[in-house]
Every structure is written in C-alpha cells, then in structure tokens.
PDB file of N, CA and C in Angstrom:
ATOM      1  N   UNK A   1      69.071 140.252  59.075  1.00  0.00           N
ATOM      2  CA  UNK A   1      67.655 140.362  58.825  1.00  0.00           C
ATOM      3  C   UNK A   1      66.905 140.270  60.149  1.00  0.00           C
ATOM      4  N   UNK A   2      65.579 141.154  60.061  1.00  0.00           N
ATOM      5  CA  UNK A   2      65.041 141.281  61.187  1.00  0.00           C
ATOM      6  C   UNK A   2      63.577 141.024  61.202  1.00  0.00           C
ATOM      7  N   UNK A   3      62.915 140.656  61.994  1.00  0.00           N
ATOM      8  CA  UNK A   3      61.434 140.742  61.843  1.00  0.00           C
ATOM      9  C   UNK A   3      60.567 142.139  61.813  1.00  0.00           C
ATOM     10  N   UNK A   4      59.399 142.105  61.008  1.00  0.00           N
ATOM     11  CA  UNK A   4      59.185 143.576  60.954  1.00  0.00           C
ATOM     12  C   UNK A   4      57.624 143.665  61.130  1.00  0.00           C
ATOM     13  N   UNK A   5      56.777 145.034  62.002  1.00  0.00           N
ATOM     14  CA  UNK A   5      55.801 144.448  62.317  1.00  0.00           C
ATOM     15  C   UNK A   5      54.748 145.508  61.449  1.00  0.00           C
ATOM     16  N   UNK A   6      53.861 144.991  60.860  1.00  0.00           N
ATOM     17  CA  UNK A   6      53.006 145.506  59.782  1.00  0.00           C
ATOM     18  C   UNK A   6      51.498 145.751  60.442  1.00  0.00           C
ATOM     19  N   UNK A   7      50.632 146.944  59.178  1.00  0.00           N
ATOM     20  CA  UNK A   7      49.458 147.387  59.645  1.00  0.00           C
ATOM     21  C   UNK A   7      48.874 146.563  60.633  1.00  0.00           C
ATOM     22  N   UNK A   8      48.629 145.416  60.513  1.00  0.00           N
ATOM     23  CA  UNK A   8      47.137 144.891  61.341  1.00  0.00           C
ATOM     24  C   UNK A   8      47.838 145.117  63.126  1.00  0.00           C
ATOM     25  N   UNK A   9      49.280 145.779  63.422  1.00  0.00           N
ATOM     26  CA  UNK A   9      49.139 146.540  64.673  1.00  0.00           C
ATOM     27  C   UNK A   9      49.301 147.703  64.923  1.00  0.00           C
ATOM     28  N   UNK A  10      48.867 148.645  63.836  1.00  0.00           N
ATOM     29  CA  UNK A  10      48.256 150.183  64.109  1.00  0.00           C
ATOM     30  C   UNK A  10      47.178 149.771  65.061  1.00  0.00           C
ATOM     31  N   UNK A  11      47.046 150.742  66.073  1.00  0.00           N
ATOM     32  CA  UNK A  11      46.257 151.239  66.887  1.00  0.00           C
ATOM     33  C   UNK A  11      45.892 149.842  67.786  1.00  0.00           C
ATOM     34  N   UNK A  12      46.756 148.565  67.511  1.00  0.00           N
ATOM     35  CA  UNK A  12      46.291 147.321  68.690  1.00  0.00           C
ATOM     36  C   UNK A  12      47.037 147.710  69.364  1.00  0.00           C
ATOM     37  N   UNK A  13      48.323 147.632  69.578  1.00  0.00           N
ATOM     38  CA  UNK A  13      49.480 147.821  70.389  1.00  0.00           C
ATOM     39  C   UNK A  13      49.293 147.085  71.397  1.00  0.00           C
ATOM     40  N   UNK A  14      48.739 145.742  71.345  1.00  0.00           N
ATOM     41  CA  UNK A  14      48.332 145.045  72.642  1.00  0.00           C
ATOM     42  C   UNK A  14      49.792 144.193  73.261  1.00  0.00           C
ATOM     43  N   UNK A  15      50.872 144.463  72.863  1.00  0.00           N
ATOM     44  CA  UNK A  15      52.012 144.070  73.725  1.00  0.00           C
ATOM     45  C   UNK A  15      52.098 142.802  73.989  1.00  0.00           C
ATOM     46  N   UNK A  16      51.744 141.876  73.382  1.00  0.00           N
ATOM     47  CA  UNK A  16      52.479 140.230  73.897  1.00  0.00           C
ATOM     48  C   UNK A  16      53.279 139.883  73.270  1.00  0.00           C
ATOM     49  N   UNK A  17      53.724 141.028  71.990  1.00  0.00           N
ATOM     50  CA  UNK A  17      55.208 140.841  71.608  1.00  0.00           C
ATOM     51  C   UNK A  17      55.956 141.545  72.513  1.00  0.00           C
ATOM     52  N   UNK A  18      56.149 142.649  73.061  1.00  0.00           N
ATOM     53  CA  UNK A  18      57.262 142.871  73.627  1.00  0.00           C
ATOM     54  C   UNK A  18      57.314 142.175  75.254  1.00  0.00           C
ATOM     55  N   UNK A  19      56.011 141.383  75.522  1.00  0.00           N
ATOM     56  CA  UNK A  19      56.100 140.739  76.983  1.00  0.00           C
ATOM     57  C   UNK A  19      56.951 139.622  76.760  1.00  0.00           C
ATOM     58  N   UNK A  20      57.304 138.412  75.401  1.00  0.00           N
ATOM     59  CA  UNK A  20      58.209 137.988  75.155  1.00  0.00           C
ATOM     60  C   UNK A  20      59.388 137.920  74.474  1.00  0.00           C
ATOM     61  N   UNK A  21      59.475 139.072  74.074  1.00  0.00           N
ATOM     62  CA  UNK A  21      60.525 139.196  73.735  1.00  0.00           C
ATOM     63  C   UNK A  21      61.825 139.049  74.251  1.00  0.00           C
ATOM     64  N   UNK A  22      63.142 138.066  74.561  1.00  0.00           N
ATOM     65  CA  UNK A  22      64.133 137.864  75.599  1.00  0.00           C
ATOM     66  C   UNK A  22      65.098 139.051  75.138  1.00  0.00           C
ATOM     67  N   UNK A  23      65.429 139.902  74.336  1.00  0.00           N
ATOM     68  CA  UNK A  23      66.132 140.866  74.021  1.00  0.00           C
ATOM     69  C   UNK A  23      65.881 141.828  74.038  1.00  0.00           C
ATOM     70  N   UNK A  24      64.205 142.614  74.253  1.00  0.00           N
ATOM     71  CA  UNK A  24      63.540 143.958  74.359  1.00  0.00           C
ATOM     72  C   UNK A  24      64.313 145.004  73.194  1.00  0.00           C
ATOM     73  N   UNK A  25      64.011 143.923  72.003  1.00  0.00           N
ATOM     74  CA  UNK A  25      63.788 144.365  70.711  1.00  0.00           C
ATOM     75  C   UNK A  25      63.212 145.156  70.400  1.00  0.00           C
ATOM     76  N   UNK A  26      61.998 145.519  70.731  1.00  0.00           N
ATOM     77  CA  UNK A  26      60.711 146.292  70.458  1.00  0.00           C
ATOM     78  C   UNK A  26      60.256 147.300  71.160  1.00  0.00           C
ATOM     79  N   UNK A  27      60.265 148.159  70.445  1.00  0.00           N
ATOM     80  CA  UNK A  27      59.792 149.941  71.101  1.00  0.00           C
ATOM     81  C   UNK A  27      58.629 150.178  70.169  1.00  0.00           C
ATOM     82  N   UNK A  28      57.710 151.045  71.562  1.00  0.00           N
ATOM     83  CA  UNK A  28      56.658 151.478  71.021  1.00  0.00           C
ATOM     84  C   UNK A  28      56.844 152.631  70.217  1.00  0.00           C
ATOM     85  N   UNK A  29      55.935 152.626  69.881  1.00  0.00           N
ATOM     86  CA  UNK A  29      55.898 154.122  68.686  1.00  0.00           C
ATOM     87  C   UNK A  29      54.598 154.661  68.685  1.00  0.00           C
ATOM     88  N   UNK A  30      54.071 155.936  68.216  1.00  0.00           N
ATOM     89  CA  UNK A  30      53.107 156.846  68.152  1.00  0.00           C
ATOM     90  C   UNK A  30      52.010 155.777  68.235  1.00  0.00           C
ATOM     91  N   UNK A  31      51.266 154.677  66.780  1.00  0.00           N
ATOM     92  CA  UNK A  31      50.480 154.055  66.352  1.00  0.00           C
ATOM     93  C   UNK A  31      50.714 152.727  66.618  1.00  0.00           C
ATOM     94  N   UNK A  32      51.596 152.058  66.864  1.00  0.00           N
ATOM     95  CA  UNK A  32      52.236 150.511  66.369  1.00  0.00           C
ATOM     96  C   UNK A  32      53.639 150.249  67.355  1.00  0.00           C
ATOM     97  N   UNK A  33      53.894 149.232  67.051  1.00  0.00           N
ATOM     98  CA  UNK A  33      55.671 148.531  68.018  1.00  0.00           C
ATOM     99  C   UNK A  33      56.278 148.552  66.551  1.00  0.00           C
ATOM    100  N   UNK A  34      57.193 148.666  66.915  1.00  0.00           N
ATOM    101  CA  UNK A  34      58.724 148.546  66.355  1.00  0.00           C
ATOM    102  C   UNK A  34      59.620 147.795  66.490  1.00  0.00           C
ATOM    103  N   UNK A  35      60.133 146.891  65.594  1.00  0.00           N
ATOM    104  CA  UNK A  35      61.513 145.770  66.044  1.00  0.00           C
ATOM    105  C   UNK A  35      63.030 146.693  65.017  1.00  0.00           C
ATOM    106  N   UNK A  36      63.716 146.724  66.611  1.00  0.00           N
ATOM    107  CA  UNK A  36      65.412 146.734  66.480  1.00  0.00           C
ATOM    108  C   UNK A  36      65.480 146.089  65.787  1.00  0.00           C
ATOM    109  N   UNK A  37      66.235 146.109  64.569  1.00  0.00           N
ATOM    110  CA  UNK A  37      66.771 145.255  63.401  1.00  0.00           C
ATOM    111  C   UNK A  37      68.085 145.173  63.934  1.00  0.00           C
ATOM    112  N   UNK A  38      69.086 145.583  64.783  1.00  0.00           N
ATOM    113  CA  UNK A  38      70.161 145.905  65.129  1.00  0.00           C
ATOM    114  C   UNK A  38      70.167 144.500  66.561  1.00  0.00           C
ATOM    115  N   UNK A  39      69.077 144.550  66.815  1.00  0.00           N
ATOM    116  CA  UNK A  39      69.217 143.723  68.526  1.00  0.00           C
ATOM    117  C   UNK A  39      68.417 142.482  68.241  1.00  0.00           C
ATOM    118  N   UNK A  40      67.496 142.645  67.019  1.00  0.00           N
ATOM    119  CA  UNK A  40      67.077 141.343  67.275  1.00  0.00           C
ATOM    120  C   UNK A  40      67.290 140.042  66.842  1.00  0.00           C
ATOM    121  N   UNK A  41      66.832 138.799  67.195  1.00  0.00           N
ATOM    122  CA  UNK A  41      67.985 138.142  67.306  1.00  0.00           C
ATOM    123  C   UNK A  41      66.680 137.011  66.722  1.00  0.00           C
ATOM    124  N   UNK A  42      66.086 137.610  65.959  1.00  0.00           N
ATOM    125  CA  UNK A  42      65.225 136.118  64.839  1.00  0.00           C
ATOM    126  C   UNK A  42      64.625 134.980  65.646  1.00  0.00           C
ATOM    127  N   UNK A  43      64.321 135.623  66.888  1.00  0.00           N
ATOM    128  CA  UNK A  43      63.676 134.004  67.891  1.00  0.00           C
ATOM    129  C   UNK A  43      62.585 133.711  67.151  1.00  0.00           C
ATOM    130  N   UNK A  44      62.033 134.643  66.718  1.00  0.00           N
ATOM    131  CA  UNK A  44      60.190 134.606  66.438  1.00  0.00           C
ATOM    132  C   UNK A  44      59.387 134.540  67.104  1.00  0.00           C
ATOM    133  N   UNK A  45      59.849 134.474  68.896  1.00  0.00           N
ATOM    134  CA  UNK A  45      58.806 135.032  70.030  1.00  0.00           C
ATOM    135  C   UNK A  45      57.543 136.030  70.027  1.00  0.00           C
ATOM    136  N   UNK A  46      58.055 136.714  69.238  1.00  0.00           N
ATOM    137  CA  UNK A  46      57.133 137.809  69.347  1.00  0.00           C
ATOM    138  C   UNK A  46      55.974 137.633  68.361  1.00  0.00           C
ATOM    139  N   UNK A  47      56.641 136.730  66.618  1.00  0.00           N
ATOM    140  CA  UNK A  47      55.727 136.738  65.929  1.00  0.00           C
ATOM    141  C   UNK A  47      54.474 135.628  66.367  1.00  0.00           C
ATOM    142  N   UNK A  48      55.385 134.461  67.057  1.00  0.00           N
ATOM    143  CA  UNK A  48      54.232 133.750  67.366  1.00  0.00           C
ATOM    144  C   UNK A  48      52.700 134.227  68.839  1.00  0.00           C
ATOM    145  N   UNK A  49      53.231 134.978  69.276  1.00  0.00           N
ATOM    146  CA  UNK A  49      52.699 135.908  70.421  1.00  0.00           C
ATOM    147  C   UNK A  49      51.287 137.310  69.599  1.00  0.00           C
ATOM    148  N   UNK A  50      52.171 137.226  68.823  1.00  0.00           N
ATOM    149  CA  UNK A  50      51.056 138.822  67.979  1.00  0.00           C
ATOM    150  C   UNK A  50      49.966 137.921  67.879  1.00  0.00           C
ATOM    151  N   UNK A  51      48.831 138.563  68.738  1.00  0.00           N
ATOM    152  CA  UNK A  51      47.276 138.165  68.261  1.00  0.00           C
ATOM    153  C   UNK A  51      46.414 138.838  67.049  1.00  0.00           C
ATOM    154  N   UNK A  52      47.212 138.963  66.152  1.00  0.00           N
ATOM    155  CA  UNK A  52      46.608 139.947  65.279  1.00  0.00           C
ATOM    156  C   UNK A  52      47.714 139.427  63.595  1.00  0.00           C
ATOM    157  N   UNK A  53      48.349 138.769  63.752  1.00  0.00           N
ATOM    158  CA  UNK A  53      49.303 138.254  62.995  1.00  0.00           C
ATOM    159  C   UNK A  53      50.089 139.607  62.021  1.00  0.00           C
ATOM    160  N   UNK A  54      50.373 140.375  62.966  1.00  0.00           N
ATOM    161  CA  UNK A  54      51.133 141.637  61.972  1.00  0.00           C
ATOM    162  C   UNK A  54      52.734 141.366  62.198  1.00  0.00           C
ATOM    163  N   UNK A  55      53.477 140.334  62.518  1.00  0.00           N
ATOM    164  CA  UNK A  55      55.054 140.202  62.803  1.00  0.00           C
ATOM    165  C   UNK A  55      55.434 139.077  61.099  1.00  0.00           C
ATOM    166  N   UNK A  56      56.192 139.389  60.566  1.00  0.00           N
ATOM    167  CA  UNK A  56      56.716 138.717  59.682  1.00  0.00           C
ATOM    168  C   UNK A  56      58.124 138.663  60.051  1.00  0.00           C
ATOM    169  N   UNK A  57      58.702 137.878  59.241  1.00  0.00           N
ATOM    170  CA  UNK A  57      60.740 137.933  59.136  1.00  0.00           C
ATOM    171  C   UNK A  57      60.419 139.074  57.552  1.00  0.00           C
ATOM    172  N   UNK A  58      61.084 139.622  57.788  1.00  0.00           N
ATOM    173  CA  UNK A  58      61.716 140.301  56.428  1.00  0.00           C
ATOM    174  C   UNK A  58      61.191 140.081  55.327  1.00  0.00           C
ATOM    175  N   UNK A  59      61.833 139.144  54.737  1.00  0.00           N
ATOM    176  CA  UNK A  59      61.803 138.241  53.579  1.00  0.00           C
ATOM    177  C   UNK A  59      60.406 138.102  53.199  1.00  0.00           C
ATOM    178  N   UNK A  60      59.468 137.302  53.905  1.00  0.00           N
ATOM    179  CA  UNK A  60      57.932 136.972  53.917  1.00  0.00           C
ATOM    180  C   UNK A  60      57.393 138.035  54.369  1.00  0.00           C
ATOM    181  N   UNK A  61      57.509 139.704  54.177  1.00  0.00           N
ATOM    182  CA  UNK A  61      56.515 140.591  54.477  1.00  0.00           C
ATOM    183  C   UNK A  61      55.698 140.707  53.342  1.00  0.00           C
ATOM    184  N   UNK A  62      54.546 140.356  53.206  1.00  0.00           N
ATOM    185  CA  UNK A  62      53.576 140.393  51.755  1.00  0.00           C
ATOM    186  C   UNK A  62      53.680 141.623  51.241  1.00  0.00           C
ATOM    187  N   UNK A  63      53.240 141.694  50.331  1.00  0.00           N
ATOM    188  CA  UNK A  63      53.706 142.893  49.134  1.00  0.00           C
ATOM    189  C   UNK A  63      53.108 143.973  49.257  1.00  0.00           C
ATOM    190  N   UNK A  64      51.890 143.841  49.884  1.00  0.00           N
ATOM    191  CA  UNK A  64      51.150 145.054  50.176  1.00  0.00           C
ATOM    192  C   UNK A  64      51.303 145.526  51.410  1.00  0.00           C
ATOM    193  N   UNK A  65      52.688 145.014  52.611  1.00  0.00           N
ATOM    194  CA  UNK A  65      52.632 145.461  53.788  1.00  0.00           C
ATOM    195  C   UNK A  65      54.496 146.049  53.241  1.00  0.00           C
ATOM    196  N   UNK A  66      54.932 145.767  52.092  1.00  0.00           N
ATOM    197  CA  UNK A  66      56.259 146.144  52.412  1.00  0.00           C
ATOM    198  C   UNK A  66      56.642 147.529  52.766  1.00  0.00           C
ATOM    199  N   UNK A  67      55.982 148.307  52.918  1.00  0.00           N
ATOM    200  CA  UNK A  67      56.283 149.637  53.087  1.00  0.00           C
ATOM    201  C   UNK A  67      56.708 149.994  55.026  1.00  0.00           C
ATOM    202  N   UNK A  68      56.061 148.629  55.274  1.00  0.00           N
ATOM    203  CA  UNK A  68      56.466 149.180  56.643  1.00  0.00           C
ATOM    204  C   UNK A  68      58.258 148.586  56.985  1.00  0.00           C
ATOM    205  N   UNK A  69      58.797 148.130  56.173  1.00  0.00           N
ATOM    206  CA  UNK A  69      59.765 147.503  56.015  1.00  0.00           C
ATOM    207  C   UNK A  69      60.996 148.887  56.217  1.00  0.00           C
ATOM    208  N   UNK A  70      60.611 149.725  55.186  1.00  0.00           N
ATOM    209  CA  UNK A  70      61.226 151.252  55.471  1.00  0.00           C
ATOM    210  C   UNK A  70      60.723 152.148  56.581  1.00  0.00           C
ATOM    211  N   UNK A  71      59.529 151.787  57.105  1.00  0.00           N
ATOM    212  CA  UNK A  71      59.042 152.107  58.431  1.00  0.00           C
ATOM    213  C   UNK A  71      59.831 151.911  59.405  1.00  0.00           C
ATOM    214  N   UNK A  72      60.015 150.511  59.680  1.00  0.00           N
ATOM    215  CA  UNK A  72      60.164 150.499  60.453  1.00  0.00           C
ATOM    216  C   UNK A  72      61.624 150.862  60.787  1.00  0.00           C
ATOM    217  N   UNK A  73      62.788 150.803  59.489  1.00  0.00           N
ATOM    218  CA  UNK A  73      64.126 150.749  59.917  1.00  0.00           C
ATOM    219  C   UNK A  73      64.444 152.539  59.644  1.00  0.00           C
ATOM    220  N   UNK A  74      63.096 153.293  59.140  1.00  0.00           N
ATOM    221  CA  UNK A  74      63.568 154.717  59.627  1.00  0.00           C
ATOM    222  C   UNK A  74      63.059 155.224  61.379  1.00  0.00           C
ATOM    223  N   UNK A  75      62.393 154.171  61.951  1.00  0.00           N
ATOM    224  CA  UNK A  75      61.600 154.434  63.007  1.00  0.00           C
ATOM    225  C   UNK A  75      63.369 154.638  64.266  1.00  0.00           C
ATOM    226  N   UNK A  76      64.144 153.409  63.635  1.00  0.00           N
ATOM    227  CA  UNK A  76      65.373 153.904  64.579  1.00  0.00           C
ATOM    228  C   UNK A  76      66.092 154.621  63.965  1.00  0.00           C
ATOM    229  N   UNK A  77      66.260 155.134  63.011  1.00  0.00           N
ATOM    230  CA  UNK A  77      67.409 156.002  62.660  1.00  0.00           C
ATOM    231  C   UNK A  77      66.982 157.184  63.510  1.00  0.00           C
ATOM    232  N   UNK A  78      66.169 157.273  63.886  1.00  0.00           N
ATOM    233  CA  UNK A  78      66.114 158.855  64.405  1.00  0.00           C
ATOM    234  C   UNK A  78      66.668 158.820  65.786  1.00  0.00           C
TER     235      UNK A  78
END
C-alpha cells in the first residue's frame, strides 16, 4: 500500500512533497504529483509536508477522492 495524492493538488503542484521525500517517490504529472506505489516506502513525509492536505495512505482516501486512487496507479503504468 501506497500513499495517494488527491484533488486539492490539481493545479498547486507546490512541491514540498517531493522536496521530502527520501525515496523520490513522486513524479510530476500534467495537473498534480504522483506517488510510486512500487517505491514508496509509507514514511508519510510527504503527507505531512502537503500544504493543501491532498496526500492520504490508501486506505483513508475519503470517498469522494477515491477515484484518484485508479489515477494515480494508471499514471505509472504507462
């Protein structure tokens, strides 16, 4: 399980998750960041860092953000 990062960072992309991140988990994308589900490693660096509170773990993504859940893990398949 991985942390996954939801709407409220469309169009912030203000990066103090991937400035701590110790594994460089996180790739940008068109609108928003992206977390490696493959590399990351559950510190929660990043969620406590998001000024905008869009980083959840998995599990606790609220119900109306789960869609980025398939977002985000088609964002690496490509």
């Amino acid at each position: 399980m991985a942390l996954v990062i939801t709407s409220p960072c469309i169009g912030e992309k203000s990066a103090e998750c991937v400035e701590v991140c110790p594994v460089d988990c996180i790739e940008e994308g068109e609108d928003m960041f992206f977390i490696d589900p493959d590399i990351c490693i559950e510190c929660n660096a990043c969620e406590t860092a998001c000024p905008v509170g869009a980083i959840y773990v998995e599990d606790e993504v609220p119900a109306e953000e789960q869609e980025f859940i398939e977002m985000n893990r088609k964002f690496f398949e490509e």
